[in-house]
C-alpha atoms as a PDB file:
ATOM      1  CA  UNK A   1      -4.858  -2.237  24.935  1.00  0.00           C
ATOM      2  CA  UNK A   2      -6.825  -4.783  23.262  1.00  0.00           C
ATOM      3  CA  UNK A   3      -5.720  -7.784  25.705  1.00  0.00           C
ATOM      4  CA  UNK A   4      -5.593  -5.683  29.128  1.00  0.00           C
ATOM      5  CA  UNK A   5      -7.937  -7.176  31.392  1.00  0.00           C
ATOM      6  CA  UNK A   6      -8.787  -3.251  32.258  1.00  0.00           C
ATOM      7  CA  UNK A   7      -9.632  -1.724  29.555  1.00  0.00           C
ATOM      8  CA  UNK A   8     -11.815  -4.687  27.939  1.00  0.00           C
ATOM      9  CA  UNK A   9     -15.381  -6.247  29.357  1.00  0.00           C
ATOM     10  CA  UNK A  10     -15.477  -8.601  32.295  1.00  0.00           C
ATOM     11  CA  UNK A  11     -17.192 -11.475  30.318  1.00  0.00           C
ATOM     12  CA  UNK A  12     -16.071 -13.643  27.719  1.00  0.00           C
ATOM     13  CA  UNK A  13     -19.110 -13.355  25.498  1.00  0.00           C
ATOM     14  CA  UNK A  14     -18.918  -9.680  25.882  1.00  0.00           C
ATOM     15  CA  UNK A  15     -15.453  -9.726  25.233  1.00  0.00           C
ATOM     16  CA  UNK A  16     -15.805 -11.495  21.798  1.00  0.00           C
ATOM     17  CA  UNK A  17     -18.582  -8.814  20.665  1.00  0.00           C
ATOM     18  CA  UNK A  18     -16.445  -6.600  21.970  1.00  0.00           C
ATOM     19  CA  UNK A  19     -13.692  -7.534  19.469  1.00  0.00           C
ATOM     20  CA  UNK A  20     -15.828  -8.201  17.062  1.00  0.00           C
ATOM     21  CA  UNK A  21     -17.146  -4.512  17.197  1.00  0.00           C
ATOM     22  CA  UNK A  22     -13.478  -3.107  17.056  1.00  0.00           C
ATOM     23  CA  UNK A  23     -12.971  -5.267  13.761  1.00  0.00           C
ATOM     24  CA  UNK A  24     -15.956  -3.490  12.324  1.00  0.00           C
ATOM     25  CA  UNK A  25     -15.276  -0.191  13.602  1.00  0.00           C
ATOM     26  CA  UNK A  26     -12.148  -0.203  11.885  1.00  0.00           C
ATOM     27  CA  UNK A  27     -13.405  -1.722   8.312  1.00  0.00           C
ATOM     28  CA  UNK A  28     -16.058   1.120   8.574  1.00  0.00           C
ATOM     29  CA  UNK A  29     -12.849   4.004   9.323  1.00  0.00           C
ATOM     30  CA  UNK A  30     -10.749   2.543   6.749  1.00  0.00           C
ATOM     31  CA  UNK A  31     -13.341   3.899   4.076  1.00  0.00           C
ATOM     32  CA  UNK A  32     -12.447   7.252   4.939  1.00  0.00           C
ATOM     33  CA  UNK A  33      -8.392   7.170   6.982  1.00  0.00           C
ATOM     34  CA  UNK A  34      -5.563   5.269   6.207  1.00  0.00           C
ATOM     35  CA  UNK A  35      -4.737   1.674   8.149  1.00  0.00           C
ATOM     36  CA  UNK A  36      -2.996   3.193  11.208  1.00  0.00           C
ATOM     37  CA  UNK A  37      -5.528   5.808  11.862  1.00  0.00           C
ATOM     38  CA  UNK A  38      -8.365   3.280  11.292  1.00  0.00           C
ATOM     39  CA  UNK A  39      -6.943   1.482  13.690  1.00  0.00           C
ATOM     40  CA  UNK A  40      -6.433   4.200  16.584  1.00  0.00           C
ATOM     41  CA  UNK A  41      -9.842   5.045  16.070  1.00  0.00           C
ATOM     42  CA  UNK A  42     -11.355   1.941  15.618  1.00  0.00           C
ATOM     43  CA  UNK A  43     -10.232   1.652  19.668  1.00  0.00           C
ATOM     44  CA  UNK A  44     -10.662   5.103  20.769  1.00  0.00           C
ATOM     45  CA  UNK A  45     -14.248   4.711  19.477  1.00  0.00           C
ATOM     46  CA  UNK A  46     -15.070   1.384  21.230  1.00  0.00           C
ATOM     47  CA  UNK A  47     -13.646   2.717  24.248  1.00  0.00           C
ATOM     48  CA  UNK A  48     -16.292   5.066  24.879  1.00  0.00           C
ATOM     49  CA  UNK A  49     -18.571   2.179  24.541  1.00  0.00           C
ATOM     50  CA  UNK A  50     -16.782   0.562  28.136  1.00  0.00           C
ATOM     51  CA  UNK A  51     -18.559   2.520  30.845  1.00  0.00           C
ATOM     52  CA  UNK A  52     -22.007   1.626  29.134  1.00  0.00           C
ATOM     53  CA  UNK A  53     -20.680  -2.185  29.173  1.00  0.00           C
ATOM     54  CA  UNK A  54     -19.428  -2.404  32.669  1.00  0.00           C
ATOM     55  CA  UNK A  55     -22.760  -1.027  33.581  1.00  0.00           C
ATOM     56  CA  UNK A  56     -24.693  -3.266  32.043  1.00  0.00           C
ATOM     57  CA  UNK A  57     -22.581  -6.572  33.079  1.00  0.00           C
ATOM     58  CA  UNK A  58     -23.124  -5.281  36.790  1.00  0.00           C
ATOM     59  CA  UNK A  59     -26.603  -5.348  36.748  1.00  0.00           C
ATOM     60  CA  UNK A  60     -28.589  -8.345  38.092  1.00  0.00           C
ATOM     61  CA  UNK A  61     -30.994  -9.979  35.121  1.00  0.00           C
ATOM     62  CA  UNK A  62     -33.443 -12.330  35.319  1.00  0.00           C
ATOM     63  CA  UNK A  63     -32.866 -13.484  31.586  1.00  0.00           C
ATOM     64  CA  UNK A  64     -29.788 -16.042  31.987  1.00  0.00           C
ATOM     65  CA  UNK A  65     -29.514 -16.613  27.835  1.00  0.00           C
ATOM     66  CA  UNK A  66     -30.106 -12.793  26.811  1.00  0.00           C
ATOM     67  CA  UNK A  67     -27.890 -10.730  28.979  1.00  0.00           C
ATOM     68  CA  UNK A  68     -28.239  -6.726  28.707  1.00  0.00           C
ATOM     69  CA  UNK A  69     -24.727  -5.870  28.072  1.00  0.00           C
ATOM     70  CA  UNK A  70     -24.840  -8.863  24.764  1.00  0.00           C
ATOM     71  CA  UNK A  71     -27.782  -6.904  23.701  1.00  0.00           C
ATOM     72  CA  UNK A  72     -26.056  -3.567  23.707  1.00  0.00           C
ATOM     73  CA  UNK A  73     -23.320  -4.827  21.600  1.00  0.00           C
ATOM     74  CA  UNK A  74     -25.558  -7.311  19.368  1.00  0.00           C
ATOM     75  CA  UNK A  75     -27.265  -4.203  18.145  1.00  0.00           C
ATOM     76  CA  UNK A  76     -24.268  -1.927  17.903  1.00  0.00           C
ATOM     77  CA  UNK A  77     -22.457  -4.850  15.662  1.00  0.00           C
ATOM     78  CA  UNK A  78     -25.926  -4.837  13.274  1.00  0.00           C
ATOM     79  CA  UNK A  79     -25.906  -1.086  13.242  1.00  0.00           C
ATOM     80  CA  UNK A  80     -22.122  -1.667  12.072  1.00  0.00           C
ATOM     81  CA  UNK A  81     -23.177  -4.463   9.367  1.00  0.00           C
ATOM     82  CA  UNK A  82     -25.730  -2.442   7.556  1.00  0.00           C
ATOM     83  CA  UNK A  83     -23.237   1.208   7.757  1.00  0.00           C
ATOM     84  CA  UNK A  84     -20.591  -1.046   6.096  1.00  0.00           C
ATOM     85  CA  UNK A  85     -22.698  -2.923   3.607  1.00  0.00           C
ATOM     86  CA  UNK A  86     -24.314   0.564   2.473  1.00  0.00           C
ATOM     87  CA  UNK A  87     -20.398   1.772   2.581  1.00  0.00           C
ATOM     88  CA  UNK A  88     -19.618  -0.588   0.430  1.00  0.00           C
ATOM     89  CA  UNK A  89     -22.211  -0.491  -1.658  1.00  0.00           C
ATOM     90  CA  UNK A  90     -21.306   3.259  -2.495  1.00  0.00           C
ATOM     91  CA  UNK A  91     -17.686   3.048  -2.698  1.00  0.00           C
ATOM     92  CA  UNK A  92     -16.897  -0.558  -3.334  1.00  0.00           C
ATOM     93  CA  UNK A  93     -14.532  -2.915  -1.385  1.00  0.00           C
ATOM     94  CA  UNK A  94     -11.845  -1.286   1.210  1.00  0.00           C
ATOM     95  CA  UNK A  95      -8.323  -1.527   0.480  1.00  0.00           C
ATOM     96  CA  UNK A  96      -7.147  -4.698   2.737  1.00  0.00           C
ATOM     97  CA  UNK A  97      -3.727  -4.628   1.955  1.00  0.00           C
ATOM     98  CA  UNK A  98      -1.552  -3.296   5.028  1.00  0.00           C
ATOM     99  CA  UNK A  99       1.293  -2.155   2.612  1.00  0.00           C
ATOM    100  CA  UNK A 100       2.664   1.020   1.613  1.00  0.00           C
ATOM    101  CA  UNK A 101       1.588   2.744   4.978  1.00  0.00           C
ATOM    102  CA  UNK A 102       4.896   4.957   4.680  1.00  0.00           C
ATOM    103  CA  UNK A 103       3.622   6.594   1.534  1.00  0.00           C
ATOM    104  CA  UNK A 104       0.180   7.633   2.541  1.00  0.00           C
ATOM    105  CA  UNK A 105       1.469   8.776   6.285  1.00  0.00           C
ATOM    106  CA  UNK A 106       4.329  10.410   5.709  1.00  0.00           C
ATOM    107  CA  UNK A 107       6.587  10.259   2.339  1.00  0.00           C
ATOM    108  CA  UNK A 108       4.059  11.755  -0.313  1.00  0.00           C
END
């Protein structure tokens, strides 16, 4: 889902915040769900975030450097930063390590 050239934004720069914003989105979920789930919802969340992208790489702008649709996800990615940091700061660091997914899904 993450390479199909439908489901992610038209541009290159918006597809790098794009992917940038998924990686966040799922460092944030993985405070509070497992790896897998993070992950599922790290894309069903930044889905929702399409239509408002696609919109805003149609429109015409006068501003060549500072494009509408790269602020949109500029500020979404700092509104990320800061919910992580302050995650982090009250629970410490995430667990990074993808193993041992079979025990918390299913074999406890």
């Amino acid at each position: 889902m993450i390479t199909d050239p439908k489901t992610v934004p038209n541009k290159s720069f918006s597809r790098f915040f794009y992917s940038i914003s998924i990686v966040l989105t799922f460092y944030i979920l993985q405070f509070f769900i497992n790896e897998s789930y993070a992950l599922l919802g790290s894309l069903f969340f930044n889905t929702l975030t399409l239509p408002i992208i696609w919109l805003l790489e149609e429109k015409k702008n006068i501003y060549k450097k500072l494009r509408p649709e790269i602020l949109f996800l500029l500020t979404n990615i700092f509104i990320m930063v800061v919910f992580l940091s302050v995650l982090t700061q009250k629970y410490g660091r995430p667990d990074l390590a993808f193993d041992n997914v079979c025990q918390q899904l299913i074999c406890k």
